[in-house]
PDB file of N, CA and C in Angstrom:
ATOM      1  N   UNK A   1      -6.778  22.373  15.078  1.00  0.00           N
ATOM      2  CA  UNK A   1      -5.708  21.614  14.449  1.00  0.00           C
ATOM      3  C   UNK A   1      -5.112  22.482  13.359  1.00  0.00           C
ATOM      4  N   UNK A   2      -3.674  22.931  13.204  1.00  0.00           N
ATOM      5  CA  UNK A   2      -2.999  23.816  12.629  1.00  0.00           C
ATOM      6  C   UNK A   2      -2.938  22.598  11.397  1.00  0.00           C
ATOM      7  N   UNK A   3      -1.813  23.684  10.534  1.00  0.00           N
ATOM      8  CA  UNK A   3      -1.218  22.845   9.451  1.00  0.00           C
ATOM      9  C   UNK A   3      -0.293  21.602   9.629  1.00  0.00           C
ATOM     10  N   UNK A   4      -0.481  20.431   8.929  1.00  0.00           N
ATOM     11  CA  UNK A   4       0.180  19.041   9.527  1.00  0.00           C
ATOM     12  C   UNK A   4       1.246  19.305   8.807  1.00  0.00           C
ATOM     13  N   UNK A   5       2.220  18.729  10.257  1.00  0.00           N
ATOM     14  CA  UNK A   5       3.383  18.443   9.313  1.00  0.00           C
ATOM     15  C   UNK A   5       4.444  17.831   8.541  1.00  0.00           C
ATOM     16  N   UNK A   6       4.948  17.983   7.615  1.00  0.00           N
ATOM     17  CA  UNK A   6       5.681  17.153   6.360  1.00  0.00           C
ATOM     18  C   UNK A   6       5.618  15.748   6.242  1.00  0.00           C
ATOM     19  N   UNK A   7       5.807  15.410   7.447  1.00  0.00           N
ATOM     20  CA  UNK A   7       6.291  13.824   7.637  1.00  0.00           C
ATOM     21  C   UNK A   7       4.915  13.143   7.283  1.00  0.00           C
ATOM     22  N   UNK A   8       3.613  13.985   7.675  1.00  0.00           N
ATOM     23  CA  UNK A   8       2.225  13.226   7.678  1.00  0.00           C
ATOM     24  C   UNK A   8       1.691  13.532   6.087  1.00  0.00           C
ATOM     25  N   UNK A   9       2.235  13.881   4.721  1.00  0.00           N
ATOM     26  CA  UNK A   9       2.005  14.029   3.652  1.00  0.00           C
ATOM     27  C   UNK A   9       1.654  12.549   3.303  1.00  0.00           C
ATOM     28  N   UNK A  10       2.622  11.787   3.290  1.00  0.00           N
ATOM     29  CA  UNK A  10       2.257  10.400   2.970  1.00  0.00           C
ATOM     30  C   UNK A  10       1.140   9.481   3.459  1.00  0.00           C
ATOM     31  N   UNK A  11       0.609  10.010   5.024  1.00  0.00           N
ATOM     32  CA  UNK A  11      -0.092   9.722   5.850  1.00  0.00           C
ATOM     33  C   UNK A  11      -1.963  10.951   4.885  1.00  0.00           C
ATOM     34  N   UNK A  12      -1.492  11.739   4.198  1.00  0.00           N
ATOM     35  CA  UNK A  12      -2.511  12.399   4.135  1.00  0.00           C
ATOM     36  C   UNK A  12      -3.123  12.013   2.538  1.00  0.00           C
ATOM     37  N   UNK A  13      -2.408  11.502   1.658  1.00  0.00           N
ATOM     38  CA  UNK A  13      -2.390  10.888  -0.019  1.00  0.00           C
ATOM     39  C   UNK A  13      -3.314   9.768   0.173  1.00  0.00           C
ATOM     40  N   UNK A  14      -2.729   8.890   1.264  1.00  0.00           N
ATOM     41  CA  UNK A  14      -3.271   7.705   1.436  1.00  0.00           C
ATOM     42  C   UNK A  14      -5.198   7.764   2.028  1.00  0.00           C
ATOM     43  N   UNK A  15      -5.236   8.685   2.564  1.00  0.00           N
ATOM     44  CA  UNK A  15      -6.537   9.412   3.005  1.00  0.00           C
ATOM     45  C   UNK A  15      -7.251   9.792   2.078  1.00  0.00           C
ATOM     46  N   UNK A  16      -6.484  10.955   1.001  1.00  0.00           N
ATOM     47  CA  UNK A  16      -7.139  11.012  -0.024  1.00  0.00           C
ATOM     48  C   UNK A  16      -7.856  10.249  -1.190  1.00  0.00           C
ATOM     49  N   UNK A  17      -6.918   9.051  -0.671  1.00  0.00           N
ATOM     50  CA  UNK A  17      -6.667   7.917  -2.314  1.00  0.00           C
ATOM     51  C   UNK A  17      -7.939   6.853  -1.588  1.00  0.00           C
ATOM     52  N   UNK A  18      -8.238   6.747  -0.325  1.00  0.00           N
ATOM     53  CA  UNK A  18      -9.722   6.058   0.228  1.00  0.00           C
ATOM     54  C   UNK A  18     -10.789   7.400   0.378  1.00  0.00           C
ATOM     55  N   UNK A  19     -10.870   8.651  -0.045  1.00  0.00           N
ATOM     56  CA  UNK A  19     -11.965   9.035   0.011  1.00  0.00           C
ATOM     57  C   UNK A  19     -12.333   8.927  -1.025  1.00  0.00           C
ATOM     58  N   UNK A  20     -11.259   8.944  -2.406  1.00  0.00           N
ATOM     59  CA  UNK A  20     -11.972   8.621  -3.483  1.00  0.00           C
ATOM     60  C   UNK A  20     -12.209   7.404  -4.072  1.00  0.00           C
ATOM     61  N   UNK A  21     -12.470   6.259  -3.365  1.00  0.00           N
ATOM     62  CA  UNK A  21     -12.250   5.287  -3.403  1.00  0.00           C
ATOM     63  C   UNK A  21     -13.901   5.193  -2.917  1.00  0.00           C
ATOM     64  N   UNK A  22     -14.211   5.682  -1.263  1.00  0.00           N
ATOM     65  CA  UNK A  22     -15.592   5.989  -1.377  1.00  0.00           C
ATOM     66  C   UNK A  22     -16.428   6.190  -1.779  1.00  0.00           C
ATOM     67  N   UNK A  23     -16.150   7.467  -2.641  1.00  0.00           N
ATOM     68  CA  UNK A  23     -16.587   7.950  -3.377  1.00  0.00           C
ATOM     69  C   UNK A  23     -17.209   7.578  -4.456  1.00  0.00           C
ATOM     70  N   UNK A  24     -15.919   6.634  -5.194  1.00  0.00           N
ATOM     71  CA  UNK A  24     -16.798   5.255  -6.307  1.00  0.00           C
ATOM     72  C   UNK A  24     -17.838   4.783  -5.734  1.00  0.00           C
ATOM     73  N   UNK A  25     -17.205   4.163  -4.432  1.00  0.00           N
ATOM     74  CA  UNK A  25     -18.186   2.801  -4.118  1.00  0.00           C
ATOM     75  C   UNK A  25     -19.663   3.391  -4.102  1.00  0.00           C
ATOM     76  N   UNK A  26     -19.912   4.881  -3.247  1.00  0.00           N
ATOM     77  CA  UNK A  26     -20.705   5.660  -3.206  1.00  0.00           C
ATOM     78  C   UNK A  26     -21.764   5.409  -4.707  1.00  0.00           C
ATOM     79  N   UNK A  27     -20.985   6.063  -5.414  1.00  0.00           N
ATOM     80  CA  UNK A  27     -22.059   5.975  -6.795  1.00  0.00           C
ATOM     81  C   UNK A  27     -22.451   4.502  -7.480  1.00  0.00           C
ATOM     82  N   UNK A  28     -21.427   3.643  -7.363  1.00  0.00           N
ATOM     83  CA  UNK A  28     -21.823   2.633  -7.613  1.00  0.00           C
ATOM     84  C   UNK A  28     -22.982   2.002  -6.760  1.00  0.00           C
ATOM     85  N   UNK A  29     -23.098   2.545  -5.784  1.00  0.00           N
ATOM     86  CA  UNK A  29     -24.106   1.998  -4.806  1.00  0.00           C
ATOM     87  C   UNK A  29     -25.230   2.624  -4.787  1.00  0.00           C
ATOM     88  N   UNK A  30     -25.283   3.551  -5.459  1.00  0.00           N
ATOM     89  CA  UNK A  30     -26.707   4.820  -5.752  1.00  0.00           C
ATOM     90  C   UNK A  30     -26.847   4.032  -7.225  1.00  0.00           C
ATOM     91  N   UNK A  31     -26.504   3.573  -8.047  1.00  0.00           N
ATOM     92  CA  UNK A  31     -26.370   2.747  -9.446  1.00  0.00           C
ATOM     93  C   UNK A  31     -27.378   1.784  -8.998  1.00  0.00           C
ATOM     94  N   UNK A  32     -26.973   0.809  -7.954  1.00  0.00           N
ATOM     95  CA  UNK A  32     -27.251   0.086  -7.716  1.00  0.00           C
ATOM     96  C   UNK A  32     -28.648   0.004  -6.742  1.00  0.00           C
ATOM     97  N   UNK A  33     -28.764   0.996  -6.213  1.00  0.00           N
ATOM     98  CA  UNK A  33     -30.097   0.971  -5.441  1.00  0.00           C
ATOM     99  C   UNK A  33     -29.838   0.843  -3.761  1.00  0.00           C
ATOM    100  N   UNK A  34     -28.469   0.262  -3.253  1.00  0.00           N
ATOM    101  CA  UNK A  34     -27.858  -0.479  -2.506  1.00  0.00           C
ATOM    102  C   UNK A  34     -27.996   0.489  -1.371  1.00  0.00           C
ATOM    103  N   UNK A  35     -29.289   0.484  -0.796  1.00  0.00           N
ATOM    104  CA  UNK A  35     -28.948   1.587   0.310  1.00  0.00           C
ATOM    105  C   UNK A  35     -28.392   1.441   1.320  1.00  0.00           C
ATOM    106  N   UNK A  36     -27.997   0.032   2.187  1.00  0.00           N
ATOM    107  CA  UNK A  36     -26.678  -0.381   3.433  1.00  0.00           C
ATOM    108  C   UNK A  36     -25.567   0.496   2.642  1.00  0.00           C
ATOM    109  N   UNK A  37     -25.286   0.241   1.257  1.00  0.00           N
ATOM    110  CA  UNK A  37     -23.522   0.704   1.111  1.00  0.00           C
ATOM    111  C   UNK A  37     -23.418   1.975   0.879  1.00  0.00           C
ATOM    112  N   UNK A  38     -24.739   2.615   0.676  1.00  0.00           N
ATOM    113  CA  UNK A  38     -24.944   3.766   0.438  1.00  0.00           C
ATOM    114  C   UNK A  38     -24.554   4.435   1.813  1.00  0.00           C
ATOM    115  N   UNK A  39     -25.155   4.204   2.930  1.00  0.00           N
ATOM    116  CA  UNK A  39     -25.242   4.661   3.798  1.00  0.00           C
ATOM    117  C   UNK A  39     -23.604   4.236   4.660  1.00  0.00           C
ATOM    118  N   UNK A  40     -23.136   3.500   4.152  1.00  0.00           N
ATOM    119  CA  UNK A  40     -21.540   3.264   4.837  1.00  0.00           C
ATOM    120  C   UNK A  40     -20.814   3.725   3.979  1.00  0.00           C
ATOM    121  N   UNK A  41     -20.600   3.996   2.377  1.00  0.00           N
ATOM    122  CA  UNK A  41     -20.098   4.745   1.993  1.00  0.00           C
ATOM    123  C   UNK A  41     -20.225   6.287   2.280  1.00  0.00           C
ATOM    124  N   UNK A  42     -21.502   6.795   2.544  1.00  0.00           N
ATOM    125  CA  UNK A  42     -21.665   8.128   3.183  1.00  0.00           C
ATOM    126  C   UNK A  42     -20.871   8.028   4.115  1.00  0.00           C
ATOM    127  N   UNK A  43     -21.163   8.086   5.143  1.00  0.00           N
ATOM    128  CA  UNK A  43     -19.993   8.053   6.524  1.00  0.00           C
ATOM    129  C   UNK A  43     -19.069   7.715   6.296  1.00  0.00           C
ATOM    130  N   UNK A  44     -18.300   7.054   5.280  1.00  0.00           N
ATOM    131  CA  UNK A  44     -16.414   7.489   5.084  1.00  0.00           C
ATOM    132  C   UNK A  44     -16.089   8.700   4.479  1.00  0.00           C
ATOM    133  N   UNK A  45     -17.533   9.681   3.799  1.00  0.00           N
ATOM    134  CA  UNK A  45     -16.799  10.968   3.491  1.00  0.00           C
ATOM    135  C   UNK A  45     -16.975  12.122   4.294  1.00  0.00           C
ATOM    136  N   UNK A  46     -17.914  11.408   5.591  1.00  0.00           N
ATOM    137  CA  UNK A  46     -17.940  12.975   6.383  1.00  0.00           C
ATOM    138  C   UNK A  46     -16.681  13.789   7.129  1.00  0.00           C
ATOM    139  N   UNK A  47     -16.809  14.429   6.977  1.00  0.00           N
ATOM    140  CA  UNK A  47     -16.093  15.406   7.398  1.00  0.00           C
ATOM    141  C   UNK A  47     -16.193  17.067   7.873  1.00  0.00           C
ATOM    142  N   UNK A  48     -15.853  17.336   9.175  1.00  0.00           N
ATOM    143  CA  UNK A  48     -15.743  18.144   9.636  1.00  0.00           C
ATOM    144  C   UNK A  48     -14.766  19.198   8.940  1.00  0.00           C
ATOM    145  N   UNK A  49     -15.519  20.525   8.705  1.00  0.00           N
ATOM    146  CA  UNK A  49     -15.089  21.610   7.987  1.00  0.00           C
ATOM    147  C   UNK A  49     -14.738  22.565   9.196  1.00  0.00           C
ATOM    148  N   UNK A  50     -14.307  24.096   8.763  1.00  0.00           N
ATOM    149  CA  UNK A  50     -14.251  25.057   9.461  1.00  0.00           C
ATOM    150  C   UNK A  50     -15.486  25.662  10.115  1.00  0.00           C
ATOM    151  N   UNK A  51     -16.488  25.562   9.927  1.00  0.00           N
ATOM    152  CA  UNK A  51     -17.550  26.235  10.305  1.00  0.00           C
ATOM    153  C   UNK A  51     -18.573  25.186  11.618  1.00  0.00           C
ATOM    154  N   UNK A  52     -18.055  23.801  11.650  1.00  0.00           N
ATOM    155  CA  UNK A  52     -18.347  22.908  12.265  1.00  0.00           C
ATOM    156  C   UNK A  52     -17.044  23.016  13.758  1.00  0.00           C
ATOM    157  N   UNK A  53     -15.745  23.298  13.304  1.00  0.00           N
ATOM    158  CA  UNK A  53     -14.838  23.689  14.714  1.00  0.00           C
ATOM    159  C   UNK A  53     -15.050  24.916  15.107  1.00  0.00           C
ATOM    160  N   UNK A  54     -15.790  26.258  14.329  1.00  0.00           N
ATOM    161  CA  UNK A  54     -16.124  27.327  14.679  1.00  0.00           C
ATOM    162  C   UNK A  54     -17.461  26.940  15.902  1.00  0.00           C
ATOM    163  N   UNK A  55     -18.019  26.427  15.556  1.00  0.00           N
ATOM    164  CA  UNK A  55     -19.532  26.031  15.979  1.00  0.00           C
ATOM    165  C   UNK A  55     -19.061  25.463  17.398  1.00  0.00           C
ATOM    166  N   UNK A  56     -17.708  24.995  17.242  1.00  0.00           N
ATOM    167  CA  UNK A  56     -17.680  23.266  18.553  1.00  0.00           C
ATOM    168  C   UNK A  56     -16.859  24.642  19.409  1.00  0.00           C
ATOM    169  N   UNK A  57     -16.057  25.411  18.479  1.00  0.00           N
ATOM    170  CA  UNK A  57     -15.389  26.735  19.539  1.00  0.00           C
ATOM    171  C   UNK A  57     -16.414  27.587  20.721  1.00  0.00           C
ATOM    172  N   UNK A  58     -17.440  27.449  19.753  1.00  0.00           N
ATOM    173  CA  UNK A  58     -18.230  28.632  20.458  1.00  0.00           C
ATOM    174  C   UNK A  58     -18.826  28.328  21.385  1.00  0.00           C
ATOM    175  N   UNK A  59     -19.290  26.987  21.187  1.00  0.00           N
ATOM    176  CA  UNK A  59     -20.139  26.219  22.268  1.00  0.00           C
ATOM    177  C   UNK A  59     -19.243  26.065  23.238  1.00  0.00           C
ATOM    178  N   UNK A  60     -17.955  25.639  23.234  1.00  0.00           N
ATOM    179  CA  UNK A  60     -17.283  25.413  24.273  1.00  0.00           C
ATOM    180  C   UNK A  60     -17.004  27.046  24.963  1.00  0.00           C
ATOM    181  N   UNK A  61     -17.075  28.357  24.463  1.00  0.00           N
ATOM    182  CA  UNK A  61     -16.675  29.530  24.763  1.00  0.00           C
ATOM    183  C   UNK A  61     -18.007  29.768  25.726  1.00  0.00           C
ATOM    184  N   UNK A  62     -18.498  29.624  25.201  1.00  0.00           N
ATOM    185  CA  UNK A  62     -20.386  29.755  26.233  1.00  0.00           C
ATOM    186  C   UNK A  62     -20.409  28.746  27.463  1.00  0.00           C
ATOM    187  N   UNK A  63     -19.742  27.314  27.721  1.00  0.00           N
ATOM    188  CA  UNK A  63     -19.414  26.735  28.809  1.00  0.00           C
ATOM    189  C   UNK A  63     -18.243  27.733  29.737  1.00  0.00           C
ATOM    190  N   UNK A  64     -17.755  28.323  29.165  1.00  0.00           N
ATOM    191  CA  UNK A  64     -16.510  28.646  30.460  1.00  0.00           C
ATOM    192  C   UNK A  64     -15.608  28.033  29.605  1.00  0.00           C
ATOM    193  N   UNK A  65     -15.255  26.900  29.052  1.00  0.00           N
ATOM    194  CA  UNK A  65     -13.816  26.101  28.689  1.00  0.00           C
ATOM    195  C   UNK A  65     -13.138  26.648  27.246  1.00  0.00           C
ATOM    196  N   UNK A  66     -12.346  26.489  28.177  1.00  0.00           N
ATOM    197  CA  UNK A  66     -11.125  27.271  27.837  1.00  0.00           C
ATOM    198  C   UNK A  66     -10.556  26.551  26.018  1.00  0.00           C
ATOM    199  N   UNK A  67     -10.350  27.227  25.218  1.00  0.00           N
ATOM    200  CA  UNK A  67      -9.827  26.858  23.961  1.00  0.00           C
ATOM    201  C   UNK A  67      -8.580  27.189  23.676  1.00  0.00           C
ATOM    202  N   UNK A  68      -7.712  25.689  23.195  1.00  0.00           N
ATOM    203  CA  UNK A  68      -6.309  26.333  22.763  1.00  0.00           C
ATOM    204  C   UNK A  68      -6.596  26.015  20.977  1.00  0.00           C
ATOM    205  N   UNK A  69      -6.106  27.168  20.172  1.00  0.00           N
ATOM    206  CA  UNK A  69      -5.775  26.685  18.566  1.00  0.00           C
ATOM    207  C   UNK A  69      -3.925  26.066  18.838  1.00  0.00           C
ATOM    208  N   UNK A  70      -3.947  25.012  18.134  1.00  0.00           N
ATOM    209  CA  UNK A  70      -2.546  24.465  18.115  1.00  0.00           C
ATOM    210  C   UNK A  70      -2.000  24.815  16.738  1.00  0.00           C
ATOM    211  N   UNK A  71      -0.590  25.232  16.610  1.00  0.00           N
ATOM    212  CA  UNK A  71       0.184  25.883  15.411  1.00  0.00           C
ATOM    213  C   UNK A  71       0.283  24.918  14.689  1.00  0.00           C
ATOM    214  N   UNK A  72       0.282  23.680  15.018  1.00  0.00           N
ATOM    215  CA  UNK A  72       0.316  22.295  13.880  1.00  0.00           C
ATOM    216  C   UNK A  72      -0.609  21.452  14.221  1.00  0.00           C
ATOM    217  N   UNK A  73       0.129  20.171  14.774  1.00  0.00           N
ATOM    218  CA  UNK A  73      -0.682  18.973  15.025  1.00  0.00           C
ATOM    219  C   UNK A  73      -1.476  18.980  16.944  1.00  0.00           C
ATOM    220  N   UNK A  74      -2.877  18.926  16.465  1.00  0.00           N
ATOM    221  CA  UNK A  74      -3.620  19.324  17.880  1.00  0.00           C
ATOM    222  C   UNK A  74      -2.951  18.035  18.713  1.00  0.00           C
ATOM    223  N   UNK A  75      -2.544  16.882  18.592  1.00  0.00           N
ATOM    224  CA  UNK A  75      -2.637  16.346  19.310  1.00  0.00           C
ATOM    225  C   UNK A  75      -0.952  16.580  20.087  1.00  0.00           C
ATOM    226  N   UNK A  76      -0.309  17.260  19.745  1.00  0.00           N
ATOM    227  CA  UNK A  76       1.060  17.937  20.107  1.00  0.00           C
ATOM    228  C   UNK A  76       0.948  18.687  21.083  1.00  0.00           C
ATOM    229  N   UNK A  77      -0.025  19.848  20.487  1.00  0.00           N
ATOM    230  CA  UNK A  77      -0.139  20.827  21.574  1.00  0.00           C
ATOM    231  C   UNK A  77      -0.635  19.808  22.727  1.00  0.00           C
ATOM    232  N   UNK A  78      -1.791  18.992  22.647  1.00  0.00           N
ATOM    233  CA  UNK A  78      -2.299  19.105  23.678  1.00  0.00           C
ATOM    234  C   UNK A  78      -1.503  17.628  24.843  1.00  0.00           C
ATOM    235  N   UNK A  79      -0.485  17.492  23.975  1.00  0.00           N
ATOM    236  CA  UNK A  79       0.582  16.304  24.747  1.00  0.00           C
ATOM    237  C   UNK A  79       1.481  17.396  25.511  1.00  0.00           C
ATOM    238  N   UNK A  80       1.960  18.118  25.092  1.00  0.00           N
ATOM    239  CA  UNK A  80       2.590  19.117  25.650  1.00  0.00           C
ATOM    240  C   UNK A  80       2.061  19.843  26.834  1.00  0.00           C
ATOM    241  N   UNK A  81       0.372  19.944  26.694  1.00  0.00           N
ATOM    242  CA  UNK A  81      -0.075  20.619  27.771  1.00  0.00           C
ATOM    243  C   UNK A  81      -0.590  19.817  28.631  1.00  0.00           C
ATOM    244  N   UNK A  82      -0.082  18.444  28.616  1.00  0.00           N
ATOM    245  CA  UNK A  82      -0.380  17.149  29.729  1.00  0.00           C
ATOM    246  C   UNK A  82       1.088  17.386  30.078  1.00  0.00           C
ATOM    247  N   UNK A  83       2.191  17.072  29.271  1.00  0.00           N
ATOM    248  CA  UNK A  83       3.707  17.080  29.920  1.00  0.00           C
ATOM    249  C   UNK A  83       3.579  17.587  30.579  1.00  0.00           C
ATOM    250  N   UNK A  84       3.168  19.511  30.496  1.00  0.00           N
ATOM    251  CA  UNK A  84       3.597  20.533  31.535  1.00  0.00           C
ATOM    252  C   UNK A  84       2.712  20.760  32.635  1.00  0.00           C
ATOM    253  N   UNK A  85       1.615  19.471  32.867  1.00  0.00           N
ATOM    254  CA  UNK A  85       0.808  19.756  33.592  1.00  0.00           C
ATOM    255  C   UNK A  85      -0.230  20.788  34.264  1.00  0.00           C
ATOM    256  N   UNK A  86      -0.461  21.408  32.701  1.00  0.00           N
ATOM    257  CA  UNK A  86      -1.594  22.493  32.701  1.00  0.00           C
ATOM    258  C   UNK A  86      -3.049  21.537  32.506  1.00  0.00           C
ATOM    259  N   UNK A  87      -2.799  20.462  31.640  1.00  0.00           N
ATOM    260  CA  UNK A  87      -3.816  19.938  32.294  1.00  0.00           C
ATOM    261  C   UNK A  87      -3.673  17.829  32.251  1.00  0.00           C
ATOM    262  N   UNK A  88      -4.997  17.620  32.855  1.00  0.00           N
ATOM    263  CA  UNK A  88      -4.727  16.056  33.735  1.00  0.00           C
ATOM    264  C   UNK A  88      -4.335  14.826  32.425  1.00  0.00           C
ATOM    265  N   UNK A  89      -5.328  15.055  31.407  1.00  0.00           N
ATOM    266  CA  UNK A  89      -5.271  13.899  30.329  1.00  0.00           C
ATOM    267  C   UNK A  89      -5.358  14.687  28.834  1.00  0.00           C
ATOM    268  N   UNK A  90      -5.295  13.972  27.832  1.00  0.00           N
ATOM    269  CA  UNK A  90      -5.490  14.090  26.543  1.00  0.00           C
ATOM    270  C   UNK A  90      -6.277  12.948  26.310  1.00  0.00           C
ATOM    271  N   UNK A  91      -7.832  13.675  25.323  1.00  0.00           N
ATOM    272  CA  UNK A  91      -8.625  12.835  24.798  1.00  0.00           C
ATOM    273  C   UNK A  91      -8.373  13.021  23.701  1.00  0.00           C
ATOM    274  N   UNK A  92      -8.520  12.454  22.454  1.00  0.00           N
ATOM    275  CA  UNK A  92      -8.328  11.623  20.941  1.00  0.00           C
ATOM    276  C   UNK A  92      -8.929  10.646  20.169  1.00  0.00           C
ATOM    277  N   UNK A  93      -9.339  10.476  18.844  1.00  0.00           N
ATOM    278  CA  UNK A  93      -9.807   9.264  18.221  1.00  0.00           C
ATOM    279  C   UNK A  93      -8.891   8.642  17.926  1.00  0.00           C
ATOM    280  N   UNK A  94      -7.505   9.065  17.865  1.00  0.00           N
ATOM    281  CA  UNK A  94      -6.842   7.935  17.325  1.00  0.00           C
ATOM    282  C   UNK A  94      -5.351   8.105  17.978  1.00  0.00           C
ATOM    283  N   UNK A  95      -4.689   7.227  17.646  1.00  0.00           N
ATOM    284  CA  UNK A  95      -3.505   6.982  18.897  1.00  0.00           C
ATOM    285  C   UNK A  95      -2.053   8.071  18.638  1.00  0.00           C
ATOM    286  N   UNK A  96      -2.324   9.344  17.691  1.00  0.00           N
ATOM    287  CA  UNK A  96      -1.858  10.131  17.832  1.00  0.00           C
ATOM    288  C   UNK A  96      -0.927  10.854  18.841  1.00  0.00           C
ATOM    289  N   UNK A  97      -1.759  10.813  19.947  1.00  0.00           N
ATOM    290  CA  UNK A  97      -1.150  11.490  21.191  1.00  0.00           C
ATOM    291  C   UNK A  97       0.042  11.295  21.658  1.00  0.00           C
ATOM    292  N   UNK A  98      -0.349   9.425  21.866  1.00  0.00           N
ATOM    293  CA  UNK A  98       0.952   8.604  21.842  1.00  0.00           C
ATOM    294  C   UNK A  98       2.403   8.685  21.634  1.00  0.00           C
ATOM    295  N   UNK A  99       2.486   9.269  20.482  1.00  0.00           N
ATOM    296  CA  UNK A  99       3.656   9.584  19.780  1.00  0.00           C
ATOM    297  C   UNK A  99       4.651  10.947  20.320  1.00  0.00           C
ATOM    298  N   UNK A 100       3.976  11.439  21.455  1.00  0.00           N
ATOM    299  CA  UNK A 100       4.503  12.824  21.694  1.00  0.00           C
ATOM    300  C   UNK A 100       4.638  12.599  23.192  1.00  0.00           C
ATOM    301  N   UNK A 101       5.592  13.456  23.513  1.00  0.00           N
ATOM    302  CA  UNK A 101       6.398  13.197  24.895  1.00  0.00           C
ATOM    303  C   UNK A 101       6.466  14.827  25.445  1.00  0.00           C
TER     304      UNK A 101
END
């Protein structure tokens, strides 16, 4: 996934403004002893870094399958490479794809 673009800034603040929002709840919940919120506040801050898509690259390079890096938004490239029928579907967590023709 390249650099997002412009239009998704507003889409990316709002992301920011609930991780730190987590983040409270997080400590307030280590305050508190609260280990359910502890443990659901954890999992709203995980996140996949560079060394975790390096890792998912390589593994897929050792299968045979094939890797594209996309110049912006992955789910573009890879709508584009369903349009042109290089390949059958696009998989996704979220309804991203959708949006591209």
């Amino acid at each position: 996934d390249g650099k997002p673009p412009n239009i998704k800034s507003g889409e990316l603040v709002k992301r920011r403004e609930k991780r730190e929002e987590a983040q409270k709840k997080l400590a307030e919940a280590k305050e508190e002893g609260n280990m359910e919120e502890q443990t659901k506040q954890s999992k709203r801050l995980v996140r996949a870094g560079q060394k975790e898509n390096d890792d998912c690259k390589r593994l897929l390079d050792l299968m045979d399958i094939p890797v594209v890096n996309a110049p912006c938004e992955a789910e573009a490239q890879a709508s584009a490479l369903c349009d042109a029928g290089v390949v059958w579907a696009v998989g996704t967590e979220d309804m991203d794809a959708l949006t591209f023709r």
